[in-house]
Protein backbone atom coordinates (compact mmCIF):
# COMPACT_ATOMS: atom_id res chain seq x y z
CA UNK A 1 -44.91 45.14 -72.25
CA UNK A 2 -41.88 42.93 -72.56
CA UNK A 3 -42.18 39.02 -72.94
CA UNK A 4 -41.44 37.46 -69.59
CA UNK A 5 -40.33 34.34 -70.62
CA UNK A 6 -36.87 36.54 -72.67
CA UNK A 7 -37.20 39.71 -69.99
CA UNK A 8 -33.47 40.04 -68.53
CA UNK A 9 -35.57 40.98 -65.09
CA UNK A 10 -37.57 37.90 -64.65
CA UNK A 11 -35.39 35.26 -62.11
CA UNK A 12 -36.34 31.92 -63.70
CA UNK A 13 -37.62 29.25 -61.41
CA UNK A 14 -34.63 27.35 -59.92
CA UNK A 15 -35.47 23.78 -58.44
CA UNK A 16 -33.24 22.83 -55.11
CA UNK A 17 -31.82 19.62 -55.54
CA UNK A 18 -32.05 17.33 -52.10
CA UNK A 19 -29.30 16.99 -50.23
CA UNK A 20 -28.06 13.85 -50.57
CA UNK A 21 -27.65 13.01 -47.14
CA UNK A 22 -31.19 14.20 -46.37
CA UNK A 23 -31.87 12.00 -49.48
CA UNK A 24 -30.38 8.40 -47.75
CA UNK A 25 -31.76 9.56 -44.38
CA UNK A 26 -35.39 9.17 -45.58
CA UNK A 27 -34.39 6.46 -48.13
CA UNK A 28 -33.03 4.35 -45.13
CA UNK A 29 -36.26 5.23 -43.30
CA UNK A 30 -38.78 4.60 -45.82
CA UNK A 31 -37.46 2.96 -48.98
CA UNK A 32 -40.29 2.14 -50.90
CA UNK A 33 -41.82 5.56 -50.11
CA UNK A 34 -38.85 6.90 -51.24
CA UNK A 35 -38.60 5.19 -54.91
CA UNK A 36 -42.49 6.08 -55.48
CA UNK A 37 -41.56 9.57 -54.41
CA UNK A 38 -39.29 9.47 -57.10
CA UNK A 39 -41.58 8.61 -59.12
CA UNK A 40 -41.15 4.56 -59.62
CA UNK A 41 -43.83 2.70 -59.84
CA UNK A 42 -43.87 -0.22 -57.11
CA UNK A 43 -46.72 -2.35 -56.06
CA UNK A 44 -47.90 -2.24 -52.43
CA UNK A 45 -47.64 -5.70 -51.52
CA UNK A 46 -43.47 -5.80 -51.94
CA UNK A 47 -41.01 -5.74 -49.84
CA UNK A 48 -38.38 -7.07 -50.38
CA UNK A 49 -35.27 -5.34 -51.96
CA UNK A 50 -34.27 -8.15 -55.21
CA UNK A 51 -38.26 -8.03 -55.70
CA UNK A 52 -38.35 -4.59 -56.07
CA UNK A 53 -35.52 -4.44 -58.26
CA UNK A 54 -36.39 -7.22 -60.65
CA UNK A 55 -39.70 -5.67 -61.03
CA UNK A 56 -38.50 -2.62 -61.74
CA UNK A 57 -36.50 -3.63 -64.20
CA UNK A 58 -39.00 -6.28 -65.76
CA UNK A 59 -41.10 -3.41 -66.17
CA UNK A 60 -38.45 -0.81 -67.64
CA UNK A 61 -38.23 1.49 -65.22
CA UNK A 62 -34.74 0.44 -64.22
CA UNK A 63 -31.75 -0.78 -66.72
CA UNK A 64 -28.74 -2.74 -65.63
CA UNK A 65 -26.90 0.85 -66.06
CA UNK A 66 -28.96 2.64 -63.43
CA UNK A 67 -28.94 -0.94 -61.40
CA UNK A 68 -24.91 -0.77 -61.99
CA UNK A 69 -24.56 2.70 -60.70
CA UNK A 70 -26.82 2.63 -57.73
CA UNK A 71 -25.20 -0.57 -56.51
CA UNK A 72 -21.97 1.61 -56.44
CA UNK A 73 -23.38 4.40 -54.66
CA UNK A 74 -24.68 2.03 -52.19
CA UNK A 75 -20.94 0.51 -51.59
CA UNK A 76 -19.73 4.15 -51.27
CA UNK A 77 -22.35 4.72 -48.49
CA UNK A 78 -21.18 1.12 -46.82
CA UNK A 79 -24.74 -0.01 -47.66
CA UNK A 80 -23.45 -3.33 -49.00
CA UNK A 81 -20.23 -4.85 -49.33
C-alpha cells in the first residue's frame, strides 16, 4: 500500500484564500466579528477602533509593522485619509 502523505495520486488539501473584496465587505459590516474571526482576541465590551488597536497591541497580538501595513491598506481602500 503506498504512503499517502508521498503518493504522487493523492491531491493535497488546498485552502481558498478569501477574496479580498468579500474580505472588506464583511469587515466593513462587522469589524470586530471580523478580527475575532481571524482569530484576534478582542473583549466584548469595545468598540471603538484606537481601543481596539491599542489593546491589541498592548497585548501582542498586533506590532507597529502589522499596524503600519494595515493603515496602508486602509488608505488604498479610501478607508482613511
Amino acid at each position: 500500500m503506498a504512503n499517502p502523505l508521498i503518493s504522487r495520486n493523492t491531491n493535497p488539501v488546498q485552502t481558498q484564500k478569501p477574496n479580498i473584496m468579500q474580505a472588506l465587505g464583511q469587515f466593513r459590516q462587522n469589524p470586530i466579528g471580523a478580527l475575532k474571526q481571524a482569530g484576534y482576541n478582542i473583549p466584548d465590551n469595545m468598540n471603538n477602533p484606537e481601543q481596539i488597536v491599542n489593546y491589541l497591541m498592548q497585548s501582542g497580538q498586533l506590532n507597529n509593522s502589522k499596524v503600519g501595513q494595515i493603515t496602508q491598506m486602509a488608505r488604498n481602500f479610501g478607508l482613511i485619509k
